[in-house]
Protein backbone atom coordinates (compact mmCIF):
# COMPACT_ATOMS: atom_id res chain seq x y z
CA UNK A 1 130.39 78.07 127.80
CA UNK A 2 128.01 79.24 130.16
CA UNK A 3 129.57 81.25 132.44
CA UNK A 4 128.35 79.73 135.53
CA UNK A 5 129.31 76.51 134.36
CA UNK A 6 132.77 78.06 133.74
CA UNK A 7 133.24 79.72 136.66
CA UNK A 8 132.19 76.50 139.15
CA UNK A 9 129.56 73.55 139.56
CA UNK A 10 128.27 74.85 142.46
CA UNK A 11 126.72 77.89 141.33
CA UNK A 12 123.63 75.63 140.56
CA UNK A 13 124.31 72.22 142.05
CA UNK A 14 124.42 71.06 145.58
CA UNK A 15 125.75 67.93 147.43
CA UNK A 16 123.53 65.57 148.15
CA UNK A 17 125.79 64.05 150.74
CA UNK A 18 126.19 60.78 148.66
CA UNK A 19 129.25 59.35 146.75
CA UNK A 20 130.05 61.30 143.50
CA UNK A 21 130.85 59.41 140.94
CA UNK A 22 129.23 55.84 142.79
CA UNK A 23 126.78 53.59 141.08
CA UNK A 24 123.76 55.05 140.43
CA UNK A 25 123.74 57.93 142.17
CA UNK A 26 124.25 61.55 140.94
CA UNK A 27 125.78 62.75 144.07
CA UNK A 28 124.49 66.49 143.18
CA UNK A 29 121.21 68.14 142.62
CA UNK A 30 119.68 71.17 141.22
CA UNK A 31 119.90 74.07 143.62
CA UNK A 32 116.54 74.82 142.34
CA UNK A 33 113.85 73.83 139.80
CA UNK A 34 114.33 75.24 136.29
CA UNK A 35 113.43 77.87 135.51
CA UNK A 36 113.36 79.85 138.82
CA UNK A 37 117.26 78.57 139.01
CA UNK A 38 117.63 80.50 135.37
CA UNK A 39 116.25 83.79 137.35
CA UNK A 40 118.60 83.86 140.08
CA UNK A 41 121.09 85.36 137.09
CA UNK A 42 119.25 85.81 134.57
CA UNK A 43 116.11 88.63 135.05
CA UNK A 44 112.86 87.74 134.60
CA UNK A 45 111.66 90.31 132.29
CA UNK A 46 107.94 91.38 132.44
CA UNK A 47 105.18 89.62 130.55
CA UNK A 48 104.68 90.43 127.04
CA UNK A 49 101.75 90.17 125.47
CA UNK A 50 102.40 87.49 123.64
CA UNK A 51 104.66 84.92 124.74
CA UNK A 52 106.27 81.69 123.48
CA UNK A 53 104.99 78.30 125.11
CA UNK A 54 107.97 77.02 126.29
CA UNK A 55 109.05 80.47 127.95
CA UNK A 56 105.21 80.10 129.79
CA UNK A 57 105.91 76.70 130.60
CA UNK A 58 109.25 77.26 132.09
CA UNK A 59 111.30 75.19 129.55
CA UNK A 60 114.12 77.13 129.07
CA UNK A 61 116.22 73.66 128.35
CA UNK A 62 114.14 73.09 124.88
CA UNK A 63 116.00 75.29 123.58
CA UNK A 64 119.13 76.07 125.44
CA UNK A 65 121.85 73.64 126.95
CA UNK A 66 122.78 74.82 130.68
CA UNK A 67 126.44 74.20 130.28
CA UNK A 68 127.84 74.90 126.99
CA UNK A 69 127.36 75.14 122.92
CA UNK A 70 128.79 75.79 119.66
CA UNK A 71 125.63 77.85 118.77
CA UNK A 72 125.22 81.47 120.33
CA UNK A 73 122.70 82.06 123.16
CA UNK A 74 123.54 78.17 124.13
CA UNK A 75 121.01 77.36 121.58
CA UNK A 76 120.77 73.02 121.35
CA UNK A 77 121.49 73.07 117.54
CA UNK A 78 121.61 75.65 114.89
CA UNK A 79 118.54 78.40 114.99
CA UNK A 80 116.08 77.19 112.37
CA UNK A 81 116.70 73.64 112.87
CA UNK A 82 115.90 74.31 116.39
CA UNK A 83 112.51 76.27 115.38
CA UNK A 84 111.65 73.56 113.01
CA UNK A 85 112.19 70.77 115.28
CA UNK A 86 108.83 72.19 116.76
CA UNK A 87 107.68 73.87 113.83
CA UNK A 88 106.98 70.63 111.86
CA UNK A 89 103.40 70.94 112.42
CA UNK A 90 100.40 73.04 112.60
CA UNK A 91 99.30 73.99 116.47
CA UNK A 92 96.24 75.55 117.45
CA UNK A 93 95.36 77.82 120.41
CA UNK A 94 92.35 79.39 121.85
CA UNK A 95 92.33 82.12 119.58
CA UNK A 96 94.92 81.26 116.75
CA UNK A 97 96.74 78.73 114.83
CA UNK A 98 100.37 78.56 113.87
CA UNK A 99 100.91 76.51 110.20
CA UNK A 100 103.64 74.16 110.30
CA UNK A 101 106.36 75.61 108.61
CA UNK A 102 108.75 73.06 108.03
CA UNK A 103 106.62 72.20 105.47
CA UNK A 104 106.77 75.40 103.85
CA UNK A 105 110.20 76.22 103.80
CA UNK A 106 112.03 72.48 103.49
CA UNK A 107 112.20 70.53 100.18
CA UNK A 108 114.62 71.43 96.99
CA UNK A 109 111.55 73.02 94.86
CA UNK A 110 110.04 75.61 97.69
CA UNK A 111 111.04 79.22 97.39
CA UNK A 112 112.29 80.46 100.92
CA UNK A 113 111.59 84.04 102.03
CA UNK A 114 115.16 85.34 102.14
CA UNK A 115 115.22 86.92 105.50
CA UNK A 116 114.60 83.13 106.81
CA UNK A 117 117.29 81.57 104.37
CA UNK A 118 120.02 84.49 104.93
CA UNK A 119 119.37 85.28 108.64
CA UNK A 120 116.90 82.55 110.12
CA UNK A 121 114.00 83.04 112.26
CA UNK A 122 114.86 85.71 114.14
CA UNK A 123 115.05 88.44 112.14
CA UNK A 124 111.44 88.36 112.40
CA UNK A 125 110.38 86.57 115.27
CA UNK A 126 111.31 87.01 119.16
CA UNK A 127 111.98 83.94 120.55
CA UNK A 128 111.00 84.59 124.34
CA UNK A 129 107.80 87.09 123.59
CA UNK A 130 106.81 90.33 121.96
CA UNK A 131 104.13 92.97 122.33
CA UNK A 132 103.34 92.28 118.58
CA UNK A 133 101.35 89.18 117.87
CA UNK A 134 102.99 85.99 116.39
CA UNK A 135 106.38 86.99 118.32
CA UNK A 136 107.01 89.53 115.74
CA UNK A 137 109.57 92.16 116.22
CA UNK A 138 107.17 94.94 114.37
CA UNK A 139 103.72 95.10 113.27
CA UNK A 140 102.35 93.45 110.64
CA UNK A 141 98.42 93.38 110.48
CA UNK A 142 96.15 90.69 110.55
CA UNK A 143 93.74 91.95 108.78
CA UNK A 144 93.36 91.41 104.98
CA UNK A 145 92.30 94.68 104.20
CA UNK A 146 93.22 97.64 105.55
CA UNK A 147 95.03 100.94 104.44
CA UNK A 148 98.17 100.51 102.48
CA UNK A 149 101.20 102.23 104.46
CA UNK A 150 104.42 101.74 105.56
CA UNK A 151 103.39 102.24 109.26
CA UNK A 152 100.80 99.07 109.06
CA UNK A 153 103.53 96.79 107.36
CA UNK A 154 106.85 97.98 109.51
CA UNK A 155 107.89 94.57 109.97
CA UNK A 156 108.12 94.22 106.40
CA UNK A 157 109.90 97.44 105.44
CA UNK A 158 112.75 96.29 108.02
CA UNK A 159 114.30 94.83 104.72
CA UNK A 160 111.84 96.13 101.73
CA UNK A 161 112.82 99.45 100.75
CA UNK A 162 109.44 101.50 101.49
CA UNK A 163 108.98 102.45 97.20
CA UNK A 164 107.75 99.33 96.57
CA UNK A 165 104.43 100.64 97.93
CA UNK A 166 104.93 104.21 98.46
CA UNK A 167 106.43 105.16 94.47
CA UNK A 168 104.13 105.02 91.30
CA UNK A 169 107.21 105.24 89.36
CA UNK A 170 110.32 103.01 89.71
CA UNK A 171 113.13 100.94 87.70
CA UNK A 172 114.32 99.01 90.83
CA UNK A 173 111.94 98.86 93.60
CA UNK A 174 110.07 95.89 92.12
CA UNK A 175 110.40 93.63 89.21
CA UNK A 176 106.40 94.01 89.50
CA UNK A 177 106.07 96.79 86.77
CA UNK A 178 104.75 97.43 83.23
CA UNK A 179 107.59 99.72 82.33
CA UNK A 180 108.20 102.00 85.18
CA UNK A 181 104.76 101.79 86.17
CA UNK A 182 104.83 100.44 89.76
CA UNK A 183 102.58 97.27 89.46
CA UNK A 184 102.51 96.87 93.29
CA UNK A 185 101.31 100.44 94.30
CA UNK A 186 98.87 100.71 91.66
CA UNK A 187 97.06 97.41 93.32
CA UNK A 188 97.09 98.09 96.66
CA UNK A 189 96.96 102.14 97.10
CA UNK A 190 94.12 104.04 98.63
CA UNK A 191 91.29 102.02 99.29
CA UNK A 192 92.39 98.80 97.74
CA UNK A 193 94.90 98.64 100.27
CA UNK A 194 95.17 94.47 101.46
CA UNK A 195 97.60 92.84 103.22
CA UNK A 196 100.96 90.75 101.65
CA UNK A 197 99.80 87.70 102.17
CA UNK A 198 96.91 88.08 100.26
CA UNK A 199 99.25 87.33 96.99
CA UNK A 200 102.36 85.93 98.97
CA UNK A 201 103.69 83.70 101.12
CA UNK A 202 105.45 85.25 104.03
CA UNK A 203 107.47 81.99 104.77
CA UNK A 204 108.13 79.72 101.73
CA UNK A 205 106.26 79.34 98.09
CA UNK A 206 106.41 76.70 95.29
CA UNK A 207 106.30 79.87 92.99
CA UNK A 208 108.23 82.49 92.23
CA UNK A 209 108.48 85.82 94.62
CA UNK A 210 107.01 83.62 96.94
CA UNK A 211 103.54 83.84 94.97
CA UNK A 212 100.88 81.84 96.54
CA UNK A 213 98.80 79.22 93.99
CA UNK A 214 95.76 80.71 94.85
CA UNK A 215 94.48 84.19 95.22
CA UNK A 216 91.30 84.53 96.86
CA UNK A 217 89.45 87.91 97.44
């Protein structure tokens, strides 16, 4: 439960001086519009540089129910349902474009990223806003080519074990090898250095290792 909710109805709601229950009318109101009521608990944290739509718009009730909730955070449903409720279709912005992934991770044949199937969105993503673009919780470029190291891919290496591009010899870091030979480093070290997506998927892939279908360069 929400705790205010828990505690008493009047933390947010006021008399209106009519009836409650009677007819049509509610009786109570909103001691003040959403989301400034949200603020007079919760603090309003600065502006990130990046911030989710719905948290700019105020609509803190997309996503969480005001009273109570079998999900954590008072989340409306589970987490990636939630996200993909939204999700299910490509959105674009002044200066970007999300892809609709819904479409990328849902159907019995697509290959799901693991960090989304084990742990959901949020592993990755922030869900209020982040000073790394696309809500990310680290940095992950956008650029397609740039140098290959760990510091430009952090987000990635929250999970991948930092040989699979730093070690030119390995039996476990990748099941990209000729032998020992480290398949991935040898493509993508020094000044061949291109981003992950280049060859992958980051969300969901017909193919295996989340391989994309095409490969362009």
């Amino acid at each position: 439960m929400h705790y205010p909710a828990q505690d008493a109805c009047d933390n947010c709601h006021e008399s209106t001086g009519a009836s409650h229950p009677f007819g049509d009318s509610l009786g109570f109101r909103l001691m003040d519009q959403v989301p400034a009521l949200c603020f007079y608990c919760h603090e309003e944290s600065a502006s990130p540089t990046h911030a989710h739509l719905p948290v700019v718009q105020g609509r803190c009730l997309d996503c969480h129910d005001a009273h109570a909730s079998t999900q954590t955070s008072l989340l409306l449903t589970q987490e990636q349902e939630l996200c993909l409720g939204c999700h299910n279709r490509a959105y674009s912005g002044d200066s970007s474009e999300t892809v609709n992934i819904s479409r990328l991770v849902k159907g019995s044949k697509r290959v799901v990223h693991t960090a989304i199937s084990d742990m959901g969105c949020m592993v990755c993503h922030q869900a209020h806003g982040s000073d790394f673009r696309e809500l990310l919780v680290d940095s992950y470029p956008e650029e397609d080519y740039l140098s290959a190291t760990t510091e430009n891919f952090a987000l990635c290496f929250l999970c991948h074990d930092t040989d699979i591009l730093d070690a030119e010899e390995s039996e476990w870091a990748t099941a990209f090898r000729n032998g020992k030979q480290n398949l991935h480093r040898l493509h993508i070290n020094g000044n061949k250095g291109r981003n992950c997506r280049m060859c992958h998927n980051i969300h969901g892939s017909a193919q295996a290792f989340l391989v994309e279908e095409k490969v362009s360069f």
